[in-house]
C-alpha atoms as a PDB file:
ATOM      1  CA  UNK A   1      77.766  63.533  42.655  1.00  0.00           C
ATOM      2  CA  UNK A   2      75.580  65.927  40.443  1.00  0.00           C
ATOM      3  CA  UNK A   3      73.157  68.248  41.945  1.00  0.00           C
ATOM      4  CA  UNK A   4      69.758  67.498  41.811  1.00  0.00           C
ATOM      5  CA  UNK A   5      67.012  69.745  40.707  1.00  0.00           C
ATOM      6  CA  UNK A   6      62.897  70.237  42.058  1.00  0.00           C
ATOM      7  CA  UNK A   7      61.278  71.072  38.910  1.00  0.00           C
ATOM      8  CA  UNK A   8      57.917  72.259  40.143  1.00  0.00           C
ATOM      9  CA  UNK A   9      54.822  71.917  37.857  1.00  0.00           C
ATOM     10  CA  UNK A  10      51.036  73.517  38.523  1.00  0.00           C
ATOM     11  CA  UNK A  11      49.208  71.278  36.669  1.00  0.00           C
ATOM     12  CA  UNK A  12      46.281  73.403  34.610  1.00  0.00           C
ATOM     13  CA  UNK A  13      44.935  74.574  31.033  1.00  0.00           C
ATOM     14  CA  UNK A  14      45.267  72.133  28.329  1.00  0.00           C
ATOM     15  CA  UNK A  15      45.886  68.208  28.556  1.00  0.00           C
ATOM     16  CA  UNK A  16      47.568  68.647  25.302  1.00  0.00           C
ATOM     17  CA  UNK A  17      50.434  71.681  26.534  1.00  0.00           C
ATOM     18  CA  UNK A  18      50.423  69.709  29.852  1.00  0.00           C
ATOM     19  CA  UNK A  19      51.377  66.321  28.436  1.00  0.00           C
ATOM     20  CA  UNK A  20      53.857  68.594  26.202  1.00  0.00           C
ATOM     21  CA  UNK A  21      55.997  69.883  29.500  1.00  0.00           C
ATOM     22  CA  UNK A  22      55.911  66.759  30.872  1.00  0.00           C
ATOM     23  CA  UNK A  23      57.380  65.152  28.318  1.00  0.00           C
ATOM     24  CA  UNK A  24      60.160  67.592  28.212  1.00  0.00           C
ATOM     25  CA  UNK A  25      60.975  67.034  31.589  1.00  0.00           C
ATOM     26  CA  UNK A  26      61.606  63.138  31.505  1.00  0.00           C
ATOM     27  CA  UNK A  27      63.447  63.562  28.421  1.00  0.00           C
ATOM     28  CA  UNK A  28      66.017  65.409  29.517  1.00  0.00           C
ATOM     29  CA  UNK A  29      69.587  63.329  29.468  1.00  0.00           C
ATOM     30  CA  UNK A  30      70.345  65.292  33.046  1.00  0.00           C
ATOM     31  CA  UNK A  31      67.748  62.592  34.903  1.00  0.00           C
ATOM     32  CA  UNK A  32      69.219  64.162  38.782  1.00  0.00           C
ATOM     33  CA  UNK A  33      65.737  65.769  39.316  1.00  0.00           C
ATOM     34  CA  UNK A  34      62.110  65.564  41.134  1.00  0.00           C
ATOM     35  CA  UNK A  35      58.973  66.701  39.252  1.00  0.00           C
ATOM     36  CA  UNK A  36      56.470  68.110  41.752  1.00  0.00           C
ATOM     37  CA  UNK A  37      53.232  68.535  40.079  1.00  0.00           C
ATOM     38  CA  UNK A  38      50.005  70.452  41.927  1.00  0.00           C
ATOM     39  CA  UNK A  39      47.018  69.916  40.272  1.00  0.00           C
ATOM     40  CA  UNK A  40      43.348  70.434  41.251  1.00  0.00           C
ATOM     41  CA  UNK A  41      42.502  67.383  39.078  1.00  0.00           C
ATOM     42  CA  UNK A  42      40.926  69.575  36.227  1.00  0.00           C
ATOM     43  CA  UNK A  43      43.615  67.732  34.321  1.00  0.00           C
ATOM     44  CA  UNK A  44      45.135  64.083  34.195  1.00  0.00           C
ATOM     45  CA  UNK A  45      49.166  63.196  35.048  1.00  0.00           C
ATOM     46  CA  UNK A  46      49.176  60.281  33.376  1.00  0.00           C
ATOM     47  CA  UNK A  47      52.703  59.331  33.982  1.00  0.00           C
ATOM     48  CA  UNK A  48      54.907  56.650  36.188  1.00  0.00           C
ATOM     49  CA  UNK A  49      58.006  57.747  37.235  1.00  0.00           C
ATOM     50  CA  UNK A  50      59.843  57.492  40.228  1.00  0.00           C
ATOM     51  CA  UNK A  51      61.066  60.877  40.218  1.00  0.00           C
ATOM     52  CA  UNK A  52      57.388  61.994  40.155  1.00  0.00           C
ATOM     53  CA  UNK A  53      55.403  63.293  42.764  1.00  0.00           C
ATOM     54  CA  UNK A  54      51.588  64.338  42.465  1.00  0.00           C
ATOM     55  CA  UNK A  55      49.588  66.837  44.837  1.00  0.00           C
ATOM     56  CA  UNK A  56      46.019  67.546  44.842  1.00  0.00           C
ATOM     57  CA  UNK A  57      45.289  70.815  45.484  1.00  0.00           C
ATOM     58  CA  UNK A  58      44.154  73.880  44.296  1.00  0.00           C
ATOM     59  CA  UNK A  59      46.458  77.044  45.013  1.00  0.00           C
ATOM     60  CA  UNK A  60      45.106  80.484  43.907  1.00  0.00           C
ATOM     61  CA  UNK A  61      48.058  82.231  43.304  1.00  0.00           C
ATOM     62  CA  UNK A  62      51.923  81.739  42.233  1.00  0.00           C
ATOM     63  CA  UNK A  63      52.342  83.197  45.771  1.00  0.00           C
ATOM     64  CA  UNK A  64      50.912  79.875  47.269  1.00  0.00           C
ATOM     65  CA  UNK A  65      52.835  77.820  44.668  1.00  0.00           C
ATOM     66  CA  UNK A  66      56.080  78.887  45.362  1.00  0.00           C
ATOM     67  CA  UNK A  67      55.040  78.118  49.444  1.00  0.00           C
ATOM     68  CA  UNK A  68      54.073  74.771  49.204  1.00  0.00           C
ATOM     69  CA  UNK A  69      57.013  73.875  46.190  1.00  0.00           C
ATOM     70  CA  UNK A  70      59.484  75.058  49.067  1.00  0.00           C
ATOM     71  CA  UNK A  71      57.996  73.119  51.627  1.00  0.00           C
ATOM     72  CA  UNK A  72      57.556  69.872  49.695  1.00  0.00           C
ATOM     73  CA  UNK A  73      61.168  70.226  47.751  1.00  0.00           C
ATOM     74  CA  UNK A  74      64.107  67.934  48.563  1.00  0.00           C
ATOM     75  CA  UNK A  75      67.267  69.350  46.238  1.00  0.00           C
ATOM     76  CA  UNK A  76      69.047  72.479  46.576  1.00  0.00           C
ATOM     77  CA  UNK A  77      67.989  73.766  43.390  1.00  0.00           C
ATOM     78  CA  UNK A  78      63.835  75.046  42.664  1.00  0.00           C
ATOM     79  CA  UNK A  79      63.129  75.365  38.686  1.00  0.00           C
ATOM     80  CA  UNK A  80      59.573  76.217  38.217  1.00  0.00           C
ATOM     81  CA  UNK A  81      57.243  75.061  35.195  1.00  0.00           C
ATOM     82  CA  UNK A  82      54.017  76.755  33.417  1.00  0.00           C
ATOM     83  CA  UNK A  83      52.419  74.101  32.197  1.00  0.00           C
ATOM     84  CA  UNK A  84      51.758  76.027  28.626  1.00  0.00           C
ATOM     85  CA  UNK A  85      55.219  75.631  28.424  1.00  0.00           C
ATOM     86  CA  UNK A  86      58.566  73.132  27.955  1.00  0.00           C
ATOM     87  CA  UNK A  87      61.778  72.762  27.876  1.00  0.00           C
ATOM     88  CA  UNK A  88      63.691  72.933  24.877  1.00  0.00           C
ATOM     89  CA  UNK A  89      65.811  69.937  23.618  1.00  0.00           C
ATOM     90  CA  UNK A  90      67.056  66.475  25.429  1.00  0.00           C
ATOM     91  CA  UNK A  91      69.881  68.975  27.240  1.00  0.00           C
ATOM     92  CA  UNK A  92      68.524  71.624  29.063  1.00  0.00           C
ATOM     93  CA  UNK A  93      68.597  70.870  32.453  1.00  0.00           C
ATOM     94  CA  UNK A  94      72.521  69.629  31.547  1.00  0.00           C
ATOM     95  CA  UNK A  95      73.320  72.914  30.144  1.00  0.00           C
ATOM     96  CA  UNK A  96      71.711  74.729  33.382  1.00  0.00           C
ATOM     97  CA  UNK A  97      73.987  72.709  35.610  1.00  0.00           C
ATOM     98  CA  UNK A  98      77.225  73.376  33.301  1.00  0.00           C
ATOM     99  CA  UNK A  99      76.467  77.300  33.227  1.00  0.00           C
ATOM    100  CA  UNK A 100      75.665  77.444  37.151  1.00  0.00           C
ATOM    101  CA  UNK A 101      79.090  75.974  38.242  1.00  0.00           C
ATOM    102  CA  UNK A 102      80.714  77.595  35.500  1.00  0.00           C
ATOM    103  CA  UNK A 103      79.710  80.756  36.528  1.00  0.00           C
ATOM    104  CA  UNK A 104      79.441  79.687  40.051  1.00  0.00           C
ATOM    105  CA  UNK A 105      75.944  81.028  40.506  1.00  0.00           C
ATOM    106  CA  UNK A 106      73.123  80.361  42.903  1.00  0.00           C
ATOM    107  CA  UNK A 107      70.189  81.952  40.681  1.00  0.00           C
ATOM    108  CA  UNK A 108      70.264  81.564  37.129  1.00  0.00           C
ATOM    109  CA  UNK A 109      68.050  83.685  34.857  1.00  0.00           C
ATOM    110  CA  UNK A 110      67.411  81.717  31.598  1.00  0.00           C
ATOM    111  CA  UNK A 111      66.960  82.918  27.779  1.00  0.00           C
ATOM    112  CA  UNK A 112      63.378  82.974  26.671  1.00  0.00           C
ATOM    113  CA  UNK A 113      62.532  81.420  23.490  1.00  0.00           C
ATOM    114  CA  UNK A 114      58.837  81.888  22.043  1.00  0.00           C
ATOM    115  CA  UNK A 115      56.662  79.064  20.714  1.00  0.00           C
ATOM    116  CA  UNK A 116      53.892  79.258  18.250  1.00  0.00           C
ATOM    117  CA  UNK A 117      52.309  77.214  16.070  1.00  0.00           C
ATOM    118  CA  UNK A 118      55.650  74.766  15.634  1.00  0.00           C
ATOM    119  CA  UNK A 119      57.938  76.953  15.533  1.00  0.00           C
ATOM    120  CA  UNK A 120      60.611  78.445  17.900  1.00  0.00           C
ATOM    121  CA  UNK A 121      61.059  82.637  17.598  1.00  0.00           C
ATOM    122  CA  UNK A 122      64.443  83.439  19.016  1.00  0.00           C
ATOM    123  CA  UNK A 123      63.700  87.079  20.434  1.00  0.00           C
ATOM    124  CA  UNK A 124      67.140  87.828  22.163  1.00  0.00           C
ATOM    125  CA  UNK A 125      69.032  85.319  20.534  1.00  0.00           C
ATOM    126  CA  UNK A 126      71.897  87.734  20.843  1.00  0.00           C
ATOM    127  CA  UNK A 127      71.958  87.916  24.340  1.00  0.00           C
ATOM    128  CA  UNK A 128      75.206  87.154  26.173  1.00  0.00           C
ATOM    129  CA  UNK A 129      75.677  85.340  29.199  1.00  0.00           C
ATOM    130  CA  UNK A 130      76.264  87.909  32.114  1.00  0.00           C
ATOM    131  CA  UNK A 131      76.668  88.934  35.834  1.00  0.00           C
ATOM    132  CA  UNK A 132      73.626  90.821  37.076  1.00  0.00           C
ATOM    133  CA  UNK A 133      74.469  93.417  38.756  1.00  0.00           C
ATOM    134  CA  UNK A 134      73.224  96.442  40.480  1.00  0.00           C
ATOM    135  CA  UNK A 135      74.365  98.697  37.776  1.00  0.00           C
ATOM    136  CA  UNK A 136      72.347  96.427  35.060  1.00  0.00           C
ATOM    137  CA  UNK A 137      69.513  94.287  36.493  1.00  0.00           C
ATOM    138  CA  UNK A 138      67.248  97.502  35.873  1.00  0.00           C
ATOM    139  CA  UNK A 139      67.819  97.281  31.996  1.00  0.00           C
ATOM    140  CA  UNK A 140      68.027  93.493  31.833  1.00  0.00           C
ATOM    141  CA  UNK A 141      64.698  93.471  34.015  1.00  0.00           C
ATOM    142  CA  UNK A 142      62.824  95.874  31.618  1.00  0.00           C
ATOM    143  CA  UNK A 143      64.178  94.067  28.423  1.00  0.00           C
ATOM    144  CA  UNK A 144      63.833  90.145  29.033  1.00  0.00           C
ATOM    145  CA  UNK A 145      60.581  88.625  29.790  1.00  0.00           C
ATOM    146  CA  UNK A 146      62.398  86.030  32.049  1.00  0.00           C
ATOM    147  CA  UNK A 147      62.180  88.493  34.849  1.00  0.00           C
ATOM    148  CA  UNK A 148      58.347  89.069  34.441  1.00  0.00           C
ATOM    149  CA  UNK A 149      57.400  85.345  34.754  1.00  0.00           C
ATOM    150  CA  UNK A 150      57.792  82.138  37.269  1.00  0.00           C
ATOM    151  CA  UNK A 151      58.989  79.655  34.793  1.00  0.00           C
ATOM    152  CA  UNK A 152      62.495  78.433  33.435  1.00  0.00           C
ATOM    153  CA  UNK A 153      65.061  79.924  36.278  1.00  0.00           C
ATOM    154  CA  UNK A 154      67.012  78.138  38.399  1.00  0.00           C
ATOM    155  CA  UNK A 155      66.985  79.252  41.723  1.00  0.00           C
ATOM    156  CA  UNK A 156      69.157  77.753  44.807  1.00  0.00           C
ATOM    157  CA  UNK A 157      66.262  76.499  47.528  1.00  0.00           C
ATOM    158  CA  UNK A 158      68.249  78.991  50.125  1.00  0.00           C
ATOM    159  CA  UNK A 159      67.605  82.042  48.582  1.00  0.00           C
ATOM    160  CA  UNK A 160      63.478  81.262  48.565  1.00  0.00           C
ATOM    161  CA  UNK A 161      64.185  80.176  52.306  1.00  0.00           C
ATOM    162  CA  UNK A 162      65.570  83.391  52.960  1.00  0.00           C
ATOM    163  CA  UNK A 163      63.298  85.485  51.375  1.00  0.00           C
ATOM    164  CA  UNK A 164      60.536  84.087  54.601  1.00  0.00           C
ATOM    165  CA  UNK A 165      57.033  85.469  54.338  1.00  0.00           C
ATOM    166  CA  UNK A 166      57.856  87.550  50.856  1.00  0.00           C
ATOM    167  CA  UNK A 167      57.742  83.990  49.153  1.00  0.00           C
ATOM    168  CA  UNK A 168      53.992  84.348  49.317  1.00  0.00           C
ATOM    169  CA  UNK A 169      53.621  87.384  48.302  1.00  0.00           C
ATOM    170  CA  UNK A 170      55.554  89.153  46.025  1.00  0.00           C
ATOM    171  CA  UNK A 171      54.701  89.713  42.370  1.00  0.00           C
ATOM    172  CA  UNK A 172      57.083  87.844  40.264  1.00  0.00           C
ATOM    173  CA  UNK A 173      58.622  90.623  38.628  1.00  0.00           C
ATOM    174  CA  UNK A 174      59.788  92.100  42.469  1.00  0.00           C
ATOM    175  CA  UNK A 175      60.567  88.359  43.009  1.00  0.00           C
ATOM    176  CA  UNK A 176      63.241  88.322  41.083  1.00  0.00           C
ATOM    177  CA  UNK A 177      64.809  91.798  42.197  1.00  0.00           C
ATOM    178  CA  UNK A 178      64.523  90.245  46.115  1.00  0.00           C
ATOM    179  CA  UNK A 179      66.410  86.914  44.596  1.00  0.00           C
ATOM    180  CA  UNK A 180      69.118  88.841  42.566  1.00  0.00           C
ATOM    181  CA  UNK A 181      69.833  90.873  45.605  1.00  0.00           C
ATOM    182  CA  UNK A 182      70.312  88.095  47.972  1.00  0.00           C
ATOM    183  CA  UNK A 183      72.271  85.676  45.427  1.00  0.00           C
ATOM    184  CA  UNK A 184      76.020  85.826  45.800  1.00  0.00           C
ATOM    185  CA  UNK A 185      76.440  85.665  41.864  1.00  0.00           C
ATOM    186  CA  UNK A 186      73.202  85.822  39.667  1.00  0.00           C
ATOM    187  CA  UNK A 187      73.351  85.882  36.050  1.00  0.00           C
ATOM    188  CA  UNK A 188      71.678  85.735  33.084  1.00  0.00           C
ATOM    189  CA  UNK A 189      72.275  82.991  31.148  1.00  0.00           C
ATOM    190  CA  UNK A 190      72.235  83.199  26.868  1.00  0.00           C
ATOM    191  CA  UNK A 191      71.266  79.735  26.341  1.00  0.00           C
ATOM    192  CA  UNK A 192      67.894  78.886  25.368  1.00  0.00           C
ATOM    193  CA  UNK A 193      66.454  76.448  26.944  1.00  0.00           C
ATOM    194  CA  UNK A 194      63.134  76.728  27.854  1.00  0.00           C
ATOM    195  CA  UNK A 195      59.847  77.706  25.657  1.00  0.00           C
ATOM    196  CA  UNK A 196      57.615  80.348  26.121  1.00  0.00           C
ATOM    197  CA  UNK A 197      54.300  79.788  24.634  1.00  0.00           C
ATOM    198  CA  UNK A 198      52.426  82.089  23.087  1.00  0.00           C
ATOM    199  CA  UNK A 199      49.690  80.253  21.733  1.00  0.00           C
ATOM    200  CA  UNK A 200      46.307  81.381  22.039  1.00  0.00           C
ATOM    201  CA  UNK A 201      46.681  84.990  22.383  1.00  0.00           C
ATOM    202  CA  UNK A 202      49.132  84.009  25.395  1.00  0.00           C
ATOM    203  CA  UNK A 203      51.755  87.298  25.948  1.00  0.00           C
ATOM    204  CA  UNK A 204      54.595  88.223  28.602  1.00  0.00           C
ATOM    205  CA  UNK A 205      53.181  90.201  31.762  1.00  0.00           C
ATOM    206  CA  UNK A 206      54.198  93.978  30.928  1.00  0.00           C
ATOM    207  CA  UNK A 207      57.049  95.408  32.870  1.00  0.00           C
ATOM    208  CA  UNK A 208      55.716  97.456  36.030  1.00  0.00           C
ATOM    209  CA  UNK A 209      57.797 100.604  36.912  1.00  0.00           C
ATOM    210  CA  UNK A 210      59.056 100.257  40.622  1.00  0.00           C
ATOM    211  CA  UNK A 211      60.374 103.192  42.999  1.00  0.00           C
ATOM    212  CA  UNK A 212      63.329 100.907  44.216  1.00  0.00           C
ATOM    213  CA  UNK A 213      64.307  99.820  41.098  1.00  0.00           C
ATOM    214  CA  UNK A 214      66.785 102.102  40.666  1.00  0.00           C
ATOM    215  CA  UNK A 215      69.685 100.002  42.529  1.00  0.00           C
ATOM    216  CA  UNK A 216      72.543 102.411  41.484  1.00  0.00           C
ATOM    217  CA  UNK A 217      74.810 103.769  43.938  1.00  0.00           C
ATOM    218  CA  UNK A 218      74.798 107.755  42.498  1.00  0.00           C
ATOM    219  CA  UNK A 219      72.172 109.112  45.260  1.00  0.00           C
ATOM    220  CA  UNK A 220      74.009 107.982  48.257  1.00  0.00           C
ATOM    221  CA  UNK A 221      77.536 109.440  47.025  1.00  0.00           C
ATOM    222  CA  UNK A 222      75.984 112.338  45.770  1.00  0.00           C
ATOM    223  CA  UNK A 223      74.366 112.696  49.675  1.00  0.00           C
ATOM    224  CA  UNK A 224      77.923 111.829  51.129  1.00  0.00           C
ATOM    225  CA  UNK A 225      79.532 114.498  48.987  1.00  0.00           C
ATOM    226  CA  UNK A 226      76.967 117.189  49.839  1.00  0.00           C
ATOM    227  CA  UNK A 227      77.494 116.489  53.941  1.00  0.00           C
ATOM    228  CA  UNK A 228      81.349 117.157  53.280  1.00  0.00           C
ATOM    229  CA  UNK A 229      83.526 119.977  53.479  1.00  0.00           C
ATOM    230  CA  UNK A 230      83.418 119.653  49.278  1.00  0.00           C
ATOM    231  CA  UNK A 231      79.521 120.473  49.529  1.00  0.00           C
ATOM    232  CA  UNK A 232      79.965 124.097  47.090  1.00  0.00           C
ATOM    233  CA  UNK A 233      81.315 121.998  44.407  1.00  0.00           C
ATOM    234  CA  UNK A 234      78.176 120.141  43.896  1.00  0.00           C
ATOM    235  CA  UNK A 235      75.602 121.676  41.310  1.00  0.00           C
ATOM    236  CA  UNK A 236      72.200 122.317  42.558  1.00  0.00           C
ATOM    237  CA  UNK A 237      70.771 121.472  38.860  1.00  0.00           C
ATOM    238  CA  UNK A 238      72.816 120.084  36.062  1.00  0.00           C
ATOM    239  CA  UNK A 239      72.405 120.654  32.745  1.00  0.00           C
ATOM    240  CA  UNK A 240      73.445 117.781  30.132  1.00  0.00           C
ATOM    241  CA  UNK A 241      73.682 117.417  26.222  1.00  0.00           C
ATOM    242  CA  UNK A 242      73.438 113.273  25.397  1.00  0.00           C
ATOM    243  CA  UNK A 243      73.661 112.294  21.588  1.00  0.00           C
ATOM    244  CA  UNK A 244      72.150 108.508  21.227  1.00  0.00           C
ATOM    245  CA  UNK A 245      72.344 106.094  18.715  1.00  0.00           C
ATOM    246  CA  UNK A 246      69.933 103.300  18.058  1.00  0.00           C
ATOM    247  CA  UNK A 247      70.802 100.661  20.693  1.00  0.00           C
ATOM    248  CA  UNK A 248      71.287 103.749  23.547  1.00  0.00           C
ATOM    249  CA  UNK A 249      67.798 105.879  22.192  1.00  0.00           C
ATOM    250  CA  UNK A 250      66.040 102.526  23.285  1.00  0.00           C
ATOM    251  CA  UNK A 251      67.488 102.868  26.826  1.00  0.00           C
ATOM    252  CA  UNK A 252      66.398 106.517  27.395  1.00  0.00           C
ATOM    253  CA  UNK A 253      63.497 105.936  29.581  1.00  0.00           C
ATOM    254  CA  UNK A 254      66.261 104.053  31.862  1.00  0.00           C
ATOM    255  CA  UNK A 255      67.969 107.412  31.513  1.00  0.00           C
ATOM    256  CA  UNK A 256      65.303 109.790  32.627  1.00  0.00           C
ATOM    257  CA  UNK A 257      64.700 107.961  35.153  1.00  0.00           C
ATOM    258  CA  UNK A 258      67.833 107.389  36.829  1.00  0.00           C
ATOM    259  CA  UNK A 259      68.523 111.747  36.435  1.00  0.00           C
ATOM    260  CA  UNK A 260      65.212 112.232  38.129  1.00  0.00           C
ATOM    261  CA  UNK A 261      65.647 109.615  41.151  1.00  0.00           C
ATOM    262  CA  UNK A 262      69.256 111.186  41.907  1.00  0.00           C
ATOM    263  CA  UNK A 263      68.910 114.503  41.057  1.00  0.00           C
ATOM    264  CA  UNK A 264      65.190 115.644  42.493  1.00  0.00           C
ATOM    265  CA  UNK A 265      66.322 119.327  42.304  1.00  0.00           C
ATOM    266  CA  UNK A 266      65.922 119.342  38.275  1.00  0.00           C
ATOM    267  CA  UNK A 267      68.005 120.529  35.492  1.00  0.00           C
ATOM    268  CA  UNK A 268      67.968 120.517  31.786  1.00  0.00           C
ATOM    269  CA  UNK A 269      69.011 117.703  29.479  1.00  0.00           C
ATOM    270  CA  UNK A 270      68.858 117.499  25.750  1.00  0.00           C
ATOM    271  CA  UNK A 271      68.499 114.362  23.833  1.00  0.00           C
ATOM    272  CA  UNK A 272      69.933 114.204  20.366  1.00  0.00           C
ATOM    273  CA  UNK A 273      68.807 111.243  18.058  1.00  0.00           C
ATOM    274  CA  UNK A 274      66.943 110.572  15.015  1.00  0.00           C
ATOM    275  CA  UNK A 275      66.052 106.935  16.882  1.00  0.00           C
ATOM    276  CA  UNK A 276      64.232 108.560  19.621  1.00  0.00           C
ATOM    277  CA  UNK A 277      61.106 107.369  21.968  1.00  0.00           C
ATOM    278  CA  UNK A 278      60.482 109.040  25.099  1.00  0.00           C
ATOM    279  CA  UNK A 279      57.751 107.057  26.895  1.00  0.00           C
ATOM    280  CA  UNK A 280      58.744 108.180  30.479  1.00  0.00           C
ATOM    281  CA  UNK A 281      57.233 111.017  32.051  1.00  0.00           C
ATOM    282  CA  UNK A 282      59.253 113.277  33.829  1.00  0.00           C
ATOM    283  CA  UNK A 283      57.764 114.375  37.096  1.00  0.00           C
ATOM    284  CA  UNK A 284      60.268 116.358  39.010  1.00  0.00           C
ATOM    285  CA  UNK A 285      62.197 119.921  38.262  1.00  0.00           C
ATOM    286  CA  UNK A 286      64.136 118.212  34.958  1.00  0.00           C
ATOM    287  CA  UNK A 287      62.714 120.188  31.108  1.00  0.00           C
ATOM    288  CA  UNK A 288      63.791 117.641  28.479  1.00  0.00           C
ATOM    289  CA  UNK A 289      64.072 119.064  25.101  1.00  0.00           C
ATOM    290  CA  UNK A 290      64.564 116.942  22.108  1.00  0.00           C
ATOM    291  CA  UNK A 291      66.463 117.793  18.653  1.00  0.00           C
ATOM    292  CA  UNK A 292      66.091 114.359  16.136  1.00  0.00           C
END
């Protein structure tokens, strides 16, 4: 028996980009899902369809959304729409299912795919299908938009259960970074599958620089190291000589960052690359000099 799906709609801007989505939805050949739509009646769902379900209201916030989709949801799995948006293609909602229980996943993060004026834009088309893990969610975070906005992931209905009150009111980008950490395999999928518009001036929410964000284990083994017996071998400042090429130069604010969360005493590091753009400030005890 296949899985079903909640695909959760708020129901707002355009009639045109609204009868768009929904059209995408009952499209798709995978037909195991419920479309939940909230709408505050500004604009018309026009549609009959068992699967459908309409609710008048008016929520202020994704907070609230992601609340009352829980409550209301009856599958295991929560996909979330923007109305301005769609899925891409007859298959999408198959391909989601293959590539969870292929990967055996309980929160899948999908591959964004821009849409403008008729025509797709394939920004990461590259991308490969991966494990998230502590050691890269901060660089996938900070380089796919999926992890900045509500729409196109598939998330198992337990993990929004368990995150209880936080449902409400977390922004979406620490959303995601409370999800990832309670799913038992999340990944990011390389399919595209669902459409990002950016019509009408429309653009990604920015990445937001978070204290926790670094999730890598280095500060707690450097702090077990300097409570042992082995405590005189550790350096009170480190000094470090990094050459990057193009794909790596990109990364260096990840970098910086990282040194300056696990190493708060300081040090020097020098940065070698004709590719370079430091955009991170330093604020601790570390001098950064630069040779491109």
């Amino acid at each position: 028996m296949e899985a079903k799906i909640s695909l959760v709609l708020l129901a707002n801007g355009s009639q045109a980009a609204l009868d768009r989505c929904l059209d995408s939805c009952f499209r798709q050949s995978y037909s195991e899902f419920e479309l939940l739509v909230f709408t505050d009646e500004t604009v018309q769902v026009a549609r009959e369809d068992e699967r459908l379900r309409v609710y008048e209201t008016s929520l202020a916030d994704p907070g609230a959304l992601r609340v009352a989709a829980l409550r209301r949801a009856t599958t295991d799995y929560l996909m979330f729409l923007e109305a301005a948006d769609f899925l891409v293609g007859t298959d999408a909602l198959a391909i989601f299912m293959t590539r969870l229980a292929e990967q055996q996943s309980d929160l899948a993060i999908t591959n964004l795919v821009f849409y403008k004026e008729a025509e797709f834009i394939y920004p990461f088309s590259r991308a490969k299908t991966r494990a998230l893990t502590v050691n890269n969610y901060l660089l996938c975070a900070r380089l796919y938009g999926s992890f900045r906005r509500l729409g196109g992931n598939l998330i198992a209905k337990d993990l929004l259960t368990r995150l209880g009150e936080q449902l409400g009111t977390l922004a979406t980008q620490d959303l995601y970074l409370k999800l990832c950490l309670l799913a038992k395999r999340p990944v990011y999928l390389s399919d595209a599958c669902y459409a990002y518009s950016i019509e009408n001036g429309r653009q990604l929410p920015a990445f937001s620089w978070q204290a926790d964000y670094h999730l890598g284990p280095a500060a707690g083994l450097v702090k077990q190291i300097q409570a042992s017996h082995y405590q005189a071998s550790v350096p009170k400042k480190l000094a470090l000589a990094v050459c990057l090429d193009e794909y790596s130069a990109g990364k260096v604010d990840v970098l910086l960052y990282s040194l300056e969360r696990n190493n708060p005493g300081g040090g020097v590091i020098l940065l070698s690359s004709p590719y370079l753009t430091v955009t991170y400030l330093i604020k601790s005890h570390w001098r950064v000099t630069i040779y491109l």
